[in-house]
Structure formats: C-alpha cells, structure tokens
C-alpha atoms as a PDB file:
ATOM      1  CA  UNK A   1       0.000   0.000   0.000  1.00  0.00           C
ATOM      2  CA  UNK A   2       1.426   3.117  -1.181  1.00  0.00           C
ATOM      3  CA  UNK A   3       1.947   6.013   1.569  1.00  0.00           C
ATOM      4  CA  UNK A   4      -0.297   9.054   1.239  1.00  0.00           C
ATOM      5  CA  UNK A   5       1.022  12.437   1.726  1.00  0.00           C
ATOM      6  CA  UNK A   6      -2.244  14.272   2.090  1.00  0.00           C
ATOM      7  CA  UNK A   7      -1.722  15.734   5.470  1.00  0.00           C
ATOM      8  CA  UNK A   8       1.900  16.998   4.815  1.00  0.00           C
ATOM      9  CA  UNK A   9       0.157  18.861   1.249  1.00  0.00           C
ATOM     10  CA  UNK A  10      -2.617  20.095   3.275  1.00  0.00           C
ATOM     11  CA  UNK A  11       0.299  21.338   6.151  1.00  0.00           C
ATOM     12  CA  UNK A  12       2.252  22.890   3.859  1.00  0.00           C
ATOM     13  CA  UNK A  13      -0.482  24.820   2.158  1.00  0.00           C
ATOM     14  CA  UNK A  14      -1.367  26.107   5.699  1.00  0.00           C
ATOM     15  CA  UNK A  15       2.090  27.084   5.630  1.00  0.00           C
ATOM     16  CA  UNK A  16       2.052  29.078   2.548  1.00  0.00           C
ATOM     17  CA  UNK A  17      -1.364  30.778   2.905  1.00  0.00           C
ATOM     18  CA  UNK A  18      -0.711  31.772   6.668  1.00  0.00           C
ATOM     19  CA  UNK A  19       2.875  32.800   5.917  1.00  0.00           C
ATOM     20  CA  UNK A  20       3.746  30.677   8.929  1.00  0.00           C
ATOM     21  CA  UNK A  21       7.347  29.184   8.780  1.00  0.00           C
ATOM     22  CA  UNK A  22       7.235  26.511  10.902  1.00  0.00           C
ATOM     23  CA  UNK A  23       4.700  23.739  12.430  1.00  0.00           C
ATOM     24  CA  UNK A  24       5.340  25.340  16.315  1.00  0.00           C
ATOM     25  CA  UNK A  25       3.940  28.600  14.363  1.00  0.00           C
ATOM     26  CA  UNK A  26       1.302  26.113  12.997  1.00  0.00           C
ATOM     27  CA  UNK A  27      -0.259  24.851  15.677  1.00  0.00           C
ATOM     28  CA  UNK A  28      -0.210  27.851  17.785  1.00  0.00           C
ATOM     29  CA  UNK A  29      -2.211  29.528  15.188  1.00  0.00           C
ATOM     30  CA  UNK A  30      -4.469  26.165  15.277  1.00  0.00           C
ATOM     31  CA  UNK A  31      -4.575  25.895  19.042  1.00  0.00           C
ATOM     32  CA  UNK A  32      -3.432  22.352  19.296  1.00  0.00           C
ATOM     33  CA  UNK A  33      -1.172  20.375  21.129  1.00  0.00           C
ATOM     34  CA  UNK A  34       2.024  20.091  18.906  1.00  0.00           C
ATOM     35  CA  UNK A  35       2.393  16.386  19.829  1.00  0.00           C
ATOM     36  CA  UNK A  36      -0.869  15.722  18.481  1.00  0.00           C
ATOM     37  CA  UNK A  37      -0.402  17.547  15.513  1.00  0.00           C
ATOM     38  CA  UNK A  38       2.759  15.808  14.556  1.00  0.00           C
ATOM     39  CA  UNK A  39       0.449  12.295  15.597  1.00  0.00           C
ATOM     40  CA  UNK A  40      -1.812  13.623  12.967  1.00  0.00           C
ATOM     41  CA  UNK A  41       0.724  13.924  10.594  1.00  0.00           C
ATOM     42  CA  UNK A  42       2.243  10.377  10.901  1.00  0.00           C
ATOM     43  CA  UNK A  43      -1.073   8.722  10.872  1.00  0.00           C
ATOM     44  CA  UNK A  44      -1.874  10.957   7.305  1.00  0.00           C
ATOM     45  CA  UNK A  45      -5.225  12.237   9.522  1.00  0.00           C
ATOM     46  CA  UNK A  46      -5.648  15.769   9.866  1.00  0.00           C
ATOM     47  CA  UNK A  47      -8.771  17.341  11.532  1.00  0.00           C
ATOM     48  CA  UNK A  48     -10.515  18.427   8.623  1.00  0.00           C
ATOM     49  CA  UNK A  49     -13.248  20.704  11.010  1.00  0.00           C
ATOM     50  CA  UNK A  50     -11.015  22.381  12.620  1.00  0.00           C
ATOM     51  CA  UNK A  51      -8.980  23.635   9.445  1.00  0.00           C
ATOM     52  CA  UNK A  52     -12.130  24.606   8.143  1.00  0.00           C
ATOM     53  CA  UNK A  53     -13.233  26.476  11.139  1.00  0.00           C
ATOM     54  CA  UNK A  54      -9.770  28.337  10.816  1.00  0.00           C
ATOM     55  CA  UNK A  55      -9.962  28.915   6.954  1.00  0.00           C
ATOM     56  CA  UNK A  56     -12.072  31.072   4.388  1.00  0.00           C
ATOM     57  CA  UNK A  57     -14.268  29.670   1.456  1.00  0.00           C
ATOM     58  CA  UNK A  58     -11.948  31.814  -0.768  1.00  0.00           C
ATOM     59  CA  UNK A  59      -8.610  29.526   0.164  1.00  0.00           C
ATOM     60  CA  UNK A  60     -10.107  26.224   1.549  1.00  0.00           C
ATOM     61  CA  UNK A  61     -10.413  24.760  -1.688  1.00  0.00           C
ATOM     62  CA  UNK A  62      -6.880  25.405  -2.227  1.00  0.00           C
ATOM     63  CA  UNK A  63      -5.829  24.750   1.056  1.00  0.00           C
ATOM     64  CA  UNK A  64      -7.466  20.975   0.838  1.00  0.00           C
ATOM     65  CA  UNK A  65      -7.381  20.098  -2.574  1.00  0.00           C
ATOM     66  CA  UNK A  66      -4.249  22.129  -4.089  1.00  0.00           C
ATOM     67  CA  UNK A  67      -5.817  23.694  -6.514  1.00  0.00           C
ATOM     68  CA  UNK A  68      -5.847  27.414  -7.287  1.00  0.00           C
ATOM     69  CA  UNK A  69      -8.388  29.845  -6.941  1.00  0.00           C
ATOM     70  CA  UNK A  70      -8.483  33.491  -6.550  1.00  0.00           C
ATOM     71  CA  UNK A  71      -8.199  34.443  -2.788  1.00  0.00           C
ATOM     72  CA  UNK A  72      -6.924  37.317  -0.840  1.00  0.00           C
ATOM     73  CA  UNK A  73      -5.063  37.276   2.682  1.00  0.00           C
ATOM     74  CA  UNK A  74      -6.342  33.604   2.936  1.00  0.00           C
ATOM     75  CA  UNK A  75      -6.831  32.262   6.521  1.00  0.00           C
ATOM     76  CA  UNK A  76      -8.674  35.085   9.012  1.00  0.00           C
ATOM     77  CA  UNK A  77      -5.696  36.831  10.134  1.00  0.00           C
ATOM     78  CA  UNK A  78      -2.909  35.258   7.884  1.00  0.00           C
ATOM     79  CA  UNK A  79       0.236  37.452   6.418  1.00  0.00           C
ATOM     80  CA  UNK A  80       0.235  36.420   3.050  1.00  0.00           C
ATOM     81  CA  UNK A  81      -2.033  35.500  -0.201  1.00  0.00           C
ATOM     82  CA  UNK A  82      -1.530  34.931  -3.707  1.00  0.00           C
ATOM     83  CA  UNK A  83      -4.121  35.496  -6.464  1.00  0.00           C
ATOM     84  CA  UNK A  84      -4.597  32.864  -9.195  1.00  0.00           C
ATOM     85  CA  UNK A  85      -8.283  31.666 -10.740  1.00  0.00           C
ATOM     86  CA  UNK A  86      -9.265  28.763 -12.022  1.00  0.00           C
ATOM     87  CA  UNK A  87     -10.479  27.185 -15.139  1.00  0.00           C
ATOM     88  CA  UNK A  88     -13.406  25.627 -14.664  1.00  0.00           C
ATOM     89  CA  UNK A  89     -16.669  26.621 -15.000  1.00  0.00           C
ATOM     90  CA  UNK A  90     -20.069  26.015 -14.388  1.00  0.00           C
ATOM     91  CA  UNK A  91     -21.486  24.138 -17.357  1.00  0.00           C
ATOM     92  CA  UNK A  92     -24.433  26.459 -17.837  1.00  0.00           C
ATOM     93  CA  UNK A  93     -21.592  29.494 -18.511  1.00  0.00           C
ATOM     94  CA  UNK A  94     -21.452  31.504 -20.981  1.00  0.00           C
ATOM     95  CA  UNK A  95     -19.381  34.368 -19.065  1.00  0.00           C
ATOM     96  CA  UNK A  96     -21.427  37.174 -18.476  1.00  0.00           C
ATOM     97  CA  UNK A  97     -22.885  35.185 -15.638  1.00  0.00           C
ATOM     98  CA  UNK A  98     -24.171  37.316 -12.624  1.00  0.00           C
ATOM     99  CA  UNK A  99     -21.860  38.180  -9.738  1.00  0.00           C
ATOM    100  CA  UNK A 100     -24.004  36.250  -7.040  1.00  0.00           C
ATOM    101  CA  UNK A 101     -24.348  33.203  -9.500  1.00  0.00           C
ATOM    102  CA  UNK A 102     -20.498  33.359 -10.118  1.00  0.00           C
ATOM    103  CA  UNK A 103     -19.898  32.855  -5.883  1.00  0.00           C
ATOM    104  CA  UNK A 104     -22.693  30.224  -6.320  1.00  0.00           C
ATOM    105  CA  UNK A 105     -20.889  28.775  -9.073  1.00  0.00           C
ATOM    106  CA  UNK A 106     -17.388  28.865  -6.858  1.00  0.00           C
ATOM    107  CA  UNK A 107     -19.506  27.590  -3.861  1.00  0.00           C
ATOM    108  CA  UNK A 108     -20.471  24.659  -5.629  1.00  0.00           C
ATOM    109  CA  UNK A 109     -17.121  23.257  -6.957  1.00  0.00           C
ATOM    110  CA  UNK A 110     -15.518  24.609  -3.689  1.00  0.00           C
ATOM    111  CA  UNK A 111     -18.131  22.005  -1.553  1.00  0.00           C
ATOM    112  CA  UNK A 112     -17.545  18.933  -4.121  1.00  0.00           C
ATOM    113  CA  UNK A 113     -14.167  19.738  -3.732  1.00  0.00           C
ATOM    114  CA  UNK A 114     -14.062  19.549   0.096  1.00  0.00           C
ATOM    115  CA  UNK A 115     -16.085  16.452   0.123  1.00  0.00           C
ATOM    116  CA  UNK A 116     -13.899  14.797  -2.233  1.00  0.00           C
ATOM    117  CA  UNK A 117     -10.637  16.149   0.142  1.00  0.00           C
ATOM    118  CA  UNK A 118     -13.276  15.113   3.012  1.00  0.00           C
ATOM    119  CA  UNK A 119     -13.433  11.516   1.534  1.00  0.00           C
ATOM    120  CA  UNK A 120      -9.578  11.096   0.955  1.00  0.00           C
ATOM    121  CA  UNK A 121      -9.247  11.456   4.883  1.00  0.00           C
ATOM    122  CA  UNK A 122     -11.893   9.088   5.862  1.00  0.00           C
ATOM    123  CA  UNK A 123     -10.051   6.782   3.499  1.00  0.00           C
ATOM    124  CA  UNK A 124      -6.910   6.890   5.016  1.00  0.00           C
ATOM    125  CA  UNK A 125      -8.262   6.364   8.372  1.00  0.00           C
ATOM    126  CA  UNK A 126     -10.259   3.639   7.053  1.00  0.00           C
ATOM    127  CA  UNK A 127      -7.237   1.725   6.170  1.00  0.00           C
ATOM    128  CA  UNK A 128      -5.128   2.337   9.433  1.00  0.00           C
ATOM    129  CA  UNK A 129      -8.084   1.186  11.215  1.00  0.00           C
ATOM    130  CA  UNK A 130      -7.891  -1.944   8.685  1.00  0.00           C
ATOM    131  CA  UNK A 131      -4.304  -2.071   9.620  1.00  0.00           C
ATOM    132  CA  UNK A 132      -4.702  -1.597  13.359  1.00  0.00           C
ATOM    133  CA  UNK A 133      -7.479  -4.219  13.867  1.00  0.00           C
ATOM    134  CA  UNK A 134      -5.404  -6.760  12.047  1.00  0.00           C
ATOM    135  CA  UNK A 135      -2.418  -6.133  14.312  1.00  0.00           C
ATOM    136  CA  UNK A 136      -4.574  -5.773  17.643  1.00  0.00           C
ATOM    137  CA  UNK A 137      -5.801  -9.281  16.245  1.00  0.00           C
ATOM    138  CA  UNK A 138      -2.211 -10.751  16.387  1.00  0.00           C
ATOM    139  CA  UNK A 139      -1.600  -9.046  19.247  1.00  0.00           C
ATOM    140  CA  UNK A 140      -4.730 -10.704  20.954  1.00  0.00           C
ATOM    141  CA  UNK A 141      -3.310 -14.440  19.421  1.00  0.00           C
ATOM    142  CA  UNK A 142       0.359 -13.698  21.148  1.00  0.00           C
ATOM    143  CA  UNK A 143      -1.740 -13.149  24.429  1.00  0.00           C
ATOM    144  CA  UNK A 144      -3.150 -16.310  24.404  1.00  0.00           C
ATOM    145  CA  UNK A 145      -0.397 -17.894  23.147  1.00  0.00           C
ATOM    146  CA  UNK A 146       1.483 -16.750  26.215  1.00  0.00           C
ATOM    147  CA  UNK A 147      -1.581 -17.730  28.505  1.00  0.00           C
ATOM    148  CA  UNK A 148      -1.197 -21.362  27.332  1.00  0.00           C
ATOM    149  CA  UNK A 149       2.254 -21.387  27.772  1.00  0.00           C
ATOM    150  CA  UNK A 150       1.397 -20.417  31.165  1.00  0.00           C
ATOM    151  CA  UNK A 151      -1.069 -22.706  32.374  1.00  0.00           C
ATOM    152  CA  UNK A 152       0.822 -25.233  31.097  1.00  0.00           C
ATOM    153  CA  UNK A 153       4.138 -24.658  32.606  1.00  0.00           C
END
C-alpha cells in the first residue's frame, strides 16, 4: 500500500497561505497540542473541522485540494495570499454570468471539492483502522499464546 502524503500537502499549504514558517507557528495559530499535531501527521489524519473552522471559502479549496483559486489574505488573520483563478466553469456558462451566480458557481465546486478532500481522509483512516485491527488481532493471538504457555508450565 502506497503512503499518502495528504496531510503533509494540506500542512504545507497552511504554511504558505498563513505565511507561517514553521509547524510550532502552525499549531499555535491552530490551538493544538504540537504532539498531536505531529500524531496527525504520521497517521496521514488531519482534523478536517477544525482547518475549516480556521480557513475562508476563498482559500479552503486550495488549502485541501491544491488547486488554485483566486483568494486574498487567505486564513482570518494570515500574512500572506496569492491570487490565481481557475479554469473551470459552471457548465451552464457563458461568461457574463451574474456576480451572485459566479460565488454560487465557486460555492459549488468549492463544496464537491471539500467532500472529495473530506473523503480522501476518511479513506486513510479507514485503512489504518484496517491495519490496526489486524495487528490488535495478532496481538490478541500472542496473548493467548502466552496464557497457554502459562497454564501449562
């Protein structure tokens, strides 16, 4: 099974779009324990709420998914932004769209996005609790391996 690298991405665009230089600056800003951060981080889990909680709809899409779209100043109080847009559009498009339809438009792909970036997570920790269960399983036959021994001894 090949290693994701989802929750390193997703760090290091909360690095760029905070202009934050380093994870002790990181979870500060996030209000979490660095420990558990850095557990996060080896187990490929982030907590998705809580990064959107701390982000705008302008740079969560970018933050979660990589991929570009305009935003400004990013994260509610960050240092830094960067202004890019994207290329895809709403079917129904013909580019004189209204204004309020446009942020429609963006809400919608931002929300598939999300859930797709949403989904990747609950995948990941789907499979370490695959993995975990499997080893809690041998761990369980050692036991009673060891038990036997035991009561036979």
């Amino acid at each position: 099974m090949q290693q994701s690298n989802y929750s390193k991405e997703v760090t290091n665009r909360l690095l760029e779009v905070t202009g934050l230089t380093s994870i002790k600056e990181l979870v500060a800003y996030l209000e979490v324990n660095e420990g558990t951060f850095r557990s996060w981080l080896s187990r490929d889990s982030l907590d998705i709420k809580l990064i959107i909680a701390k982000c705008n709809s302008e740079n969560l899409n970018y933050i979660l998914t990589g991929k570009r779209e305009e935003y400004q100043g990013a994260i509610q109080g960050g240092k830094k932004g960067a202004n890019s847009t994207t290329s895809e559009k709403f079917p129904a498009d013909d580019g004189n769209g209204c204004k309020n339809c446009q942020k429609l438009e963006n809400d919608i792909f931002l929300m598939r996005d999300v859930i797709k970036a949403h989904n990747l997570s609950i995948t990941s920790l789907s499979e370490e609790n695959e993995r975990l269960k499997a080893e809690n399983a041998q761990l369980k036959g050692k036991s009673e391996d060891n038990n036997k021994q035991r009561n036979s001894a």
